[in-house]
C-alpha atoms as a PDB file:
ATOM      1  CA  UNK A   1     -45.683  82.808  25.670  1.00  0.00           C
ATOM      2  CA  UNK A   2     -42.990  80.745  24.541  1.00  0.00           C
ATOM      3  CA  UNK A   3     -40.124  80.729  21.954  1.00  0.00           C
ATOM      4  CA  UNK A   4     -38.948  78.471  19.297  1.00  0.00           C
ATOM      5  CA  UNK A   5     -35.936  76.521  19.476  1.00  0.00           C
ATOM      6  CA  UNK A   6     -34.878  74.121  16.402  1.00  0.00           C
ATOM      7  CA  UNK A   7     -38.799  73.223  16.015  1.00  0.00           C
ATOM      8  CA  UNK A   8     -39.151  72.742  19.322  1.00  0.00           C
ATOM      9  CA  UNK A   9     -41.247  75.311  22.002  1.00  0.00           C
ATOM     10  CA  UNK A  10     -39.730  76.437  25.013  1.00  0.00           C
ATOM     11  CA  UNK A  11     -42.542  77.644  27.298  1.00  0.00           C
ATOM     12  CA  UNK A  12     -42.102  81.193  28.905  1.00  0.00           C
ATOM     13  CA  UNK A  13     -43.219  82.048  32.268  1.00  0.00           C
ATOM     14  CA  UNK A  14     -42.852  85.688  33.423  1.00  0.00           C
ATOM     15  CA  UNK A  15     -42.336  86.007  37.251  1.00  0.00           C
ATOM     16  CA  UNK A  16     -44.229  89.384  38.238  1.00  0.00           C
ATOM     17  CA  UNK A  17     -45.115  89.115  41.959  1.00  0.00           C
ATOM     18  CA  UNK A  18     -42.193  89.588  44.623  1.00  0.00           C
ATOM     19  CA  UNK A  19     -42.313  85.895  45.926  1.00  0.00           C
ATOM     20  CA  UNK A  20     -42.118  84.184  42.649  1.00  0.00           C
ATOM     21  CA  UNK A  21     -39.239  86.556  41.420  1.00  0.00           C
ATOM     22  CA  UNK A  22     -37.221  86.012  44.737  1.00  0.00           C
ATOM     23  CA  UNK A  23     -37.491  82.374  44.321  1.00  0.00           C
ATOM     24  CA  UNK A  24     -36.800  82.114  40.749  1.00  0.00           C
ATOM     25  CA  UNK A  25     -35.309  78.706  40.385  1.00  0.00           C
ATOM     26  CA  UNK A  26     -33.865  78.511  44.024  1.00  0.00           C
ATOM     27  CA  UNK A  27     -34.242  74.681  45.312  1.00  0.00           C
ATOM     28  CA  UNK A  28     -35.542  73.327  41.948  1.00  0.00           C
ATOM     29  CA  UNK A  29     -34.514  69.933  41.733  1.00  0.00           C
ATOM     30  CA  UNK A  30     -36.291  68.363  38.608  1.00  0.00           C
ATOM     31  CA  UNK A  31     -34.528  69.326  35.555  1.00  0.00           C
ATOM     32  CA  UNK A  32     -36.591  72.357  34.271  1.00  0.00           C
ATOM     33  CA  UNK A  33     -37.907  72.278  30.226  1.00  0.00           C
ATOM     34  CA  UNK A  34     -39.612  75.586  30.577  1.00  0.00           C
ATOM     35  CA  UNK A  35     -37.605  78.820  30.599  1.00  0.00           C
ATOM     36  CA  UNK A  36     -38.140  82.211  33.402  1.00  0.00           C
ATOM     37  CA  UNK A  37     -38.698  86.128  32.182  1.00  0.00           C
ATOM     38  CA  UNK A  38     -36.825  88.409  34.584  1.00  0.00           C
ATOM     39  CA  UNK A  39     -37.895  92.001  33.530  1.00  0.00           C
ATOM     40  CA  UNK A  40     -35.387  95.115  34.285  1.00  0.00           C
ATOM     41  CA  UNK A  41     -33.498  92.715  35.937  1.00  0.00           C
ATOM     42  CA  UNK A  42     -29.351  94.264  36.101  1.00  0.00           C
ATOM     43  CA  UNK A  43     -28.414  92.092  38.799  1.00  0.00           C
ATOM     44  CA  UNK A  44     -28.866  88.357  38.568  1.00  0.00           C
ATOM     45  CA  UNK A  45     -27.958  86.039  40.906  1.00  0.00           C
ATOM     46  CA  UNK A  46     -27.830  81.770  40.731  1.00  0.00           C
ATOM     47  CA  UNK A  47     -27.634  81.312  44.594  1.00  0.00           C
ATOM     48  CA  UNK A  48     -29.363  77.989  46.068  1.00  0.00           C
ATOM     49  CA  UNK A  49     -30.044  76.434  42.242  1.00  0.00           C
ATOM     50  CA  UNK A  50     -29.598  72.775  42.512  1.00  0.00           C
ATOM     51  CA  UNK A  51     -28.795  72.647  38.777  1.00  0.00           C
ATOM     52  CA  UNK A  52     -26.853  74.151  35.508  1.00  0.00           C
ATOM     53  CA  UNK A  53     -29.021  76.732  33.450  1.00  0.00           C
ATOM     54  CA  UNK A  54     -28.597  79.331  30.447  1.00  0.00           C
ATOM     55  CA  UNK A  55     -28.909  82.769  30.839  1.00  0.00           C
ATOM     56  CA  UNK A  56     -29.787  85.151  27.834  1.00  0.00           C
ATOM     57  CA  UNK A  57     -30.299  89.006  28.497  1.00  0.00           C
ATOM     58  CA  UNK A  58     -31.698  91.040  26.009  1.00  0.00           C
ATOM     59  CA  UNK A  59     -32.378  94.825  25.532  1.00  0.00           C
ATOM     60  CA  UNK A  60     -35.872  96.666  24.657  1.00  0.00           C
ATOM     61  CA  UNK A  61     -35.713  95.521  21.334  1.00  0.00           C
ATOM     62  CA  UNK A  62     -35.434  91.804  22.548  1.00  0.00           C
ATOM     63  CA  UNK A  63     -32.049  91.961  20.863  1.00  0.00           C
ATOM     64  CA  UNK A  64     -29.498  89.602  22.434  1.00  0.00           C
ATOM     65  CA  UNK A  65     -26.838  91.288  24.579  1.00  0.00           C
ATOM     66  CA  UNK A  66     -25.155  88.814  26.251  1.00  0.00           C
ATOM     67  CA  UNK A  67     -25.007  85.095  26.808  1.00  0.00           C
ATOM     68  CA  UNK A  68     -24.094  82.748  29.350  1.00  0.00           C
ATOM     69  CA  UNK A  69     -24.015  78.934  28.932  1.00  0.00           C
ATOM     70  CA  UNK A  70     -23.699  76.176  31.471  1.00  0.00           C
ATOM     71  CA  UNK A  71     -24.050  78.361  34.726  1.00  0.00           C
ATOM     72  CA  UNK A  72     -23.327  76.818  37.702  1.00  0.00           C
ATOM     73  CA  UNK A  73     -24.857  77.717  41.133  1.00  0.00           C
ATOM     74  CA  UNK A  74     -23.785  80.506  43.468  1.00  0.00           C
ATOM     75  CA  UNK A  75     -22.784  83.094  40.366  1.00  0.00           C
ATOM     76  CA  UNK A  76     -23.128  86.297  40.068  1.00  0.00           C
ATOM     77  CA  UNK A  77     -23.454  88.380  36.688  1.00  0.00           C
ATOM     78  CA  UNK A  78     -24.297  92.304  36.398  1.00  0.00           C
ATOM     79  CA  UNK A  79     -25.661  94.010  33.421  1.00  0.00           C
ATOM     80  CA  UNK A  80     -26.623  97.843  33.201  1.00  0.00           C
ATOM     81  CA  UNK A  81     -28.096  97.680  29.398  1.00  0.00           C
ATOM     82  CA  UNK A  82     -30.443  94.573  30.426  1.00  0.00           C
ATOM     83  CA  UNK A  83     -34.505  95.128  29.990  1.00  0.00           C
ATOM     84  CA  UNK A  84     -35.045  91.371  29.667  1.00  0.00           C
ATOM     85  CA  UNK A  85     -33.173  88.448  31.479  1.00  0.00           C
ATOM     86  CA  UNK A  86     -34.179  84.897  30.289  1.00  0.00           C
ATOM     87  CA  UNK A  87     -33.203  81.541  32.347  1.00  0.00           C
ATOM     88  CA  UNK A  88     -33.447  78.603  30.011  1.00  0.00           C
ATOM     89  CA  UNK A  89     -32.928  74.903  30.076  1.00  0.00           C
ATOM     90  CA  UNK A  90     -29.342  73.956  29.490  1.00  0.00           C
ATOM     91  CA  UNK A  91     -27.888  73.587  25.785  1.00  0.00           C
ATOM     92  CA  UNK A  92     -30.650  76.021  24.640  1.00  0.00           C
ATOM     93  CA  UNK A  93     -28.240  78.856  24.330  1.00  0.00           C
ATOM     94  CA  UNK A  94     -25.871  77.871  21.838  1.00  0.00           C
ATOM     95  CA  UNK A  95     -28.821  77.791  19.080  1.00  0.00           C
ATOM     96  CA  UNK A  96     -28.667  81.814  19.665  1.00  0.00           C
ATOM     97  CA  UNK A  97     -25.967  84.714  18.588  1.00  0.00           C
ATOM     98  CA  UNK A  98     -24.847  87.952  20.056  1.00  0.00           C
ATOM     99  CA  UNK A  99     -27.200  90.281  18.337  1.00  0.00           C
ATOM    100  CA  UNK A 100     -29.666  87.763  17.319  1.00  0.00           C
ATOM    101  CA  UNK A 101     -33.446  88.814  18.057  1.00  0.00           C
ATOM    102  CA  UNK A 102     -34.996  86.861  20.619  1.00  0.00           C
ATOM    103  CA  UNK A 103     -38.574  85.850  18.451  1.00  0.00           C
ATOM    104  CA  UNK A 104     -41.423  85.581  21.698  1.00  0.00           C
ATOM    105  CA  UNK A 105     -44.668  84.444  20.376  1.00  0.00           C
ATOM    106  CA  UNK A 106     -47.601  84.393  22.615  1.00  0.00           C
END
């Protein structure tokens, strides 16, 4: 799955197993181009990434609750209304809006 950004794909990879949604983006080094799908995730957590990323969480609807650009490692964010928590390459949040739907094609 992926979404589109100004003509331009952003790759989706949903982390389902334990292991791969522990790890996340924990000692990633090369700058990533792909983004990560986090579902039901209310507690998120940016311990151990060795770079900046964007963070979009969305609600059942894939409507945009909140936003977070340029986040730094070791932060911590909580949301209760999140179904759908999105880690994307940097500068790909500020194409999106607070209420915007997030369009996933597969």
């Amino acid at each position: 799955m992926y979404i589109l950004v100004n003509k331009k794909k952003i790759e989706i990879k949903e982390l389902t197993s334990f292991w791969d949604k522990f790890k996340g983006l924990k000692f990633n080094l090369k700058t990533i181009d792909y983004g990560l799908l986090f579902k039901n995730k209310k507690f998120i957590t940016t311990n151990f990434h060795c770079q900046r990323i964007d963070i979009i969480i969305t609600d059942e609807l894939n409507r945009i609750i909140a936003i977070y650009e340029d986040v730094a490692s070791e932060k911590y964010i909580i949301n209760i209304k999140a179904k759908n928590t999105y880690f994307l390459p940097l500068k790909t949040a500020e194409n999106f809006r607070i209420n915007d739907i997030l369009k996933i094609k597969k």
